[in-house]
N, C-alpha and C. Protein backbone atom coordinates (compact mmCIF):
# COMPACT_ATOMS: atom_id res chain seq x y z
N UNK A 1 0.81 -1.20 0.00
CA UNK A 1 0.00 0.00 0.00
C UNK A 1 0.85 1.26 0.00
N UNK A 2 1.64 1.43 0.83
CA UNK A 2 2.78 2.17 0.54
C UNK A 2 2.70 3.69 1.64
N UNK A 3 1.24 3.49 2.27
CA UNK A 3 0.45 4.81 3.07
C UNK A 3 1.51 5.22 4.00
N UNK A 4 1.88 4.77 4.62
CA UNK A 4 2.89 4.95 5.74
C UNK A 4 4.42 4.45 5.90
N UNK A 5 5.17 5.46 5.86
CA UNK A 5 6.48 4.85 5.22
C UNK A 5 7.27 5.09 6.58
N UNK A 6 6.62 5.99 7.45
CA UNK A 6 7.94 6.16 8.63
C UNK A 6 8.61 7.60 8.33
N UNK A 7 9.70 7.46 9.51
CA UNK A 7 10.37 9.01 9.21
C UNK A 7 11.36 8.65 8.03
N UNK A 8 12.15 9.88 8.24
CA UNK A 8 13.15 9.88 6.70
C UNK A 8 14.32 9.19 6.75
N UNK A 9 14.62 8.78 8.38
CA UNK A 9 15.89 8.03 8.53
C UNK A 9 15.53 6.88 8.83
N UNK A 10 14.64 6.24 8.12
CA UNK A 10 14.33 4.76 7.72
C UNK A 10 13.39 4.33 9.24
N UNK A 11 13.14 5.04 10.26
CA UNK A 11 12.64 4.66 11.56
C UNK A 11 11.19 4.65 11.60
N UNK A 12 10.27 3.84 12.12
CA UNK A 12 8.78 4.04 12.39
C UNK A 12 9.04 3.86 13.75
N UNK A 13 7.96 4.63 14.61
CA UNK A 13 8.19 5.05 16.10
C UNK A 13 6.42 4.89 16.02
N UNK A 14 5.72 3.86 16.36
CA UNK A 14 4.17 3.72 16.59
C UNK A 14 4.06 4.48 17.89
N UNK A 15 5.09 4.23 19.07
CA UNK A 15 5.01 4.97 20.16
C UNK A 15 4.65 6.49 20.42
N UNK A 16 5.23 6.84 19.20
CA UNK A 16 4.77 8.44 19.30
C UNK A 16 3.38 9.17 18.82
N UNK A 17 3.26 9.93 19.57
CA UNK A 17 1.75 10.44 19.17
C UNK A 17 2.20 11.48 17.42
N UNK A 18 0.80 11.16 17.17
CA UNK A 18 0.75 11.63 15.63
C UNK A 18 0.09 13.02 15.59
N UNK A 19 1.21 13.43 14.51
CA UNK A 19 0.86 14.83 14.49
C UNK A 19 0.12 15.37 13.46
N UNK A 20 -0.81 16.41 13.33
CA UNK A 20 -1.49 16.52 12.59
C UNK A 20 -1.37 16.75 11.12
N UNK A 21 -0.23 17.42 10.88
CA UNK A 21 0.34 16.57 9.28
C UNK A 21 0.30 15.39 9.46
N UNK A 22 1.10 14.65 9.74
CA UNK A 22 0.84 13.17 9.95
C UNK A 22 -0.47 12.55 9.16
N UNK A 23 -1.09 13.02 10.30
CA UNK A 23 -2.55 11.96 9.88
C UNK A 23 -3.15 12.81 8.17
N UNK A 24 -3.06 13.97 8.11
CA UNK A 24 -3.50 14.79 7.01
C UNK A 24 -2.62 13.76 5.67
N UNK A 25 -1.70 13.60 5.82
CA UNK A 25 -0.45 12.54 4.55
C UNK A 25 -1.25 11.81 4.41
N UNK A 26 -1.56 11.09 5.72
CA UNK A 26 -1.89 9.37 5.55
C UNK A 26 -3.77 9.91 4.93
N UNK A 27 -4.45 10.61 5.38
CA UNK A 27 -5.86 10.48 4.76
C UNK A 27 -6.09 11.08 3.84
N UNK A 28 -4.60 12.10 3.01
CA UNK A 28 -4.62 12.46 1.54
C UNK A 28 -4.59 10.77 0.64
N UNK A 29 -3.24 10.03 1.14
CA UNK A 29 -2.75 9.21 0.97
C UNK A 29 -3.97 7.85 0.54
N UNK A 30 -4.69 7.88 1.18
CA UNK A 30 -5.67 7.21 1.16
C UNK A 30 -7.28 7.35 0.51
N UNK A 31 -6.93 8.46 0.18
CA UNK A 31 -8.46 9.33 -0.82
C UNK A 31 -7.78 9.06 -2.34
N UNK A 32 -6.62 9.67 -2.34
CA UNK A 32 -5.96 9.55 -3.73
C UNK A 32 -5.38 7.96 -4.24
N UNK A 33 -5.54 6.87 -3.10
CA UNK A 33 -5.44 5.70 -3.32
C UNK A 33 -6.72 4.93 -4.08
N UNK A 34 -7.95 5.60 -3.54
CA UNK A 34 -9.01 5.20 -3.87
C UNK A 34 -9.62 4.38 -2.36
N UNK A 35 -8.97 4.59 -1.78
CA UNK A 35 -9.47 3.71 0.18
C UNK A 35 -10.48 4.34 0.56
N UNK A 36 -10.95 5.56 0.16
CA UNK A 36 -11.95 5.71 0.72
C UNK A 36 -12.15 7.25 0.07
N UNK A 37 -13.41 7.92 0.54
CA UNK A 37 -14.34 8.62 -0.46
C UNK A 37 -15.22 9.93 0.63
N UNK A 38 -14.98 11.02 -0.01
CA UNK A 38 -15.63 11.80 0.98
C UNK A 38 -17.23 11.80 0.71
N UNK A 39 -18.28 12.21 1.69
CA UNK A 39 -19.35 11.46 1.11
C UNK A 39 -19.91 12.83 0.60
N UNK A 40 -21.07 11.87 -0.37
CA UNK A 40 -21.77 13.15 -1.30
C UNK A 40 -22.25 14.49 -0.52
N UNK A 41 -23.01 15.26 -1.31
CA UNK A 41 -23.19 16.70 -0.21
C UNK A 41 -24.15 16.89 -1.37
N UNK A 42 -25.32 15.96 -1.23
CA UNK A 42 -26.41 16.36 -2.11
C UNK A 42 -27.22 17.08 -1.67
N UNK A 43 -28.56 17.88 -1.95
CA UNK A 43 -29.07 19.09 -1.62
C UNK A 43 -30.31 18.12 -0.94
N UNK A 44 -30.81 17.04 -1.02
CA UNK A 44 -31.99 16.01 -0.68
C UNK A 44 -31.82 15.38 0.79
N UNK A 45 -32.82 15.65 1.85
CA UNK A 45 -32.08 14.41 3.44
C UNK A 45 -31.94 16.03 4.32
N UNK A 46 -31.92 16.72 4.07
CA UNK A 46 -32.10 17.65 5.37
C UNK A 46 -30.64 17.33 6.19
N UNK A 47 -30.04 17.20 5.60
CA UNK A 47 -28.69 16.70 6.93
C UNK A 47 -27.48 17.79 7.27
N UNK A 48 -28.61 19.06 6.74
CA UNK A 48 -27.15 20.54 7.17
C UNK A 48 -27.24 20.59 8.73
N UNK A 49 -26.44 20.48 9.43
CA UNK A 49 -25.30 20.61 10.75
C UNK A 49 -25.59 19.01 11.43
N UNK A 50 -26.16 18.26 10.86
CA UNK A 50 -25.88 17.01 11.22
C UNK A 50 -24.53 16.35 11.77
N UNK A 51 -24.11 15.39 12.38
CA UNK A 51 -22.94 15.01 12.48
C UNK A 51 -22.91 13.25 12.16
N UNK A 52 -24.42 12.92 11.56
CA UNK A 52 -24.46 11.21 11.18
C UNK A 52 -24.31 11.43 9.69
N UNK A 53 -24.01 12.28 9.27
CA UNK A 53 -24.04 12.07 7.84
C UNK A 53 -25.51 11.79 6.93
N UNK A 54 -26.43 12.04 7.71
CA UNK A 54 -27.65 11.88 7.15
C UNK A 54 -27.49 10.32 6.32
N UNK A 55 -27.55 9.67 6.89
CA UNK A 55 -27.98 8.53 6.00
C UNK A 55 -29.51 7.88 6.34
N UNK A 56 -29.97 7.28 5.12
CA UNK A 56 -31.45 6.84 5.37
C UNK A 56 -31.42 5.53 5.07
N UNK A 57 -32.80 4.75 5.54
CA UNK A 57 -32.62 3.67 5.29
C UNK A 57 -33.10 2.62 6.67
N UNK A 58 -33.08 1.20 6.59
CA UNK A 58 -32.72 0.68 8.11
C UNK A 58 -32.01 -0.31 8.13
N UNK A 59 -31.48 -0.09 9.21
CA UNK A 59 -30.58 -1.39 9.89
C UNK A 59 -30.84 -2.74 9.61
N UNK A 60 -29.70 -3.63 9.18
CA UNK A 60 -29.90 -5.27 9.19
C UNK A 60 -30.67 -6.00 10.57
């Protein structure tokens, strides 16, 4: 996959807390991979200041 390569002197440190570039690389990294997808922002669903993403439908 190739998302996370570590620092520049060949080291990955999981121990350390991630900084907000950091995570910004890895979830560019992963949109432009095709891993995942920001969701639509259609005008239909009433879901302005929502925080579920307006989805409809029901549960299995």
């Amino acid at each position: 996959m190739g998302i996370i390569d570590g620092y520049p002197d060949g080291t990955f440190k999981p121990e350390n807390p991630l900084k907000r570039s950091e995570l910004i690389k890895i979830i560019k990294a992963l949109a432009d991979g095709g891993y995942i997808t920001a969701p639509s922002r259609g005008t239909t669903g009433g879901t302005a200041g929502t925080t579920t993403g307006g989805t409809t439908g029901t549960a299995p």
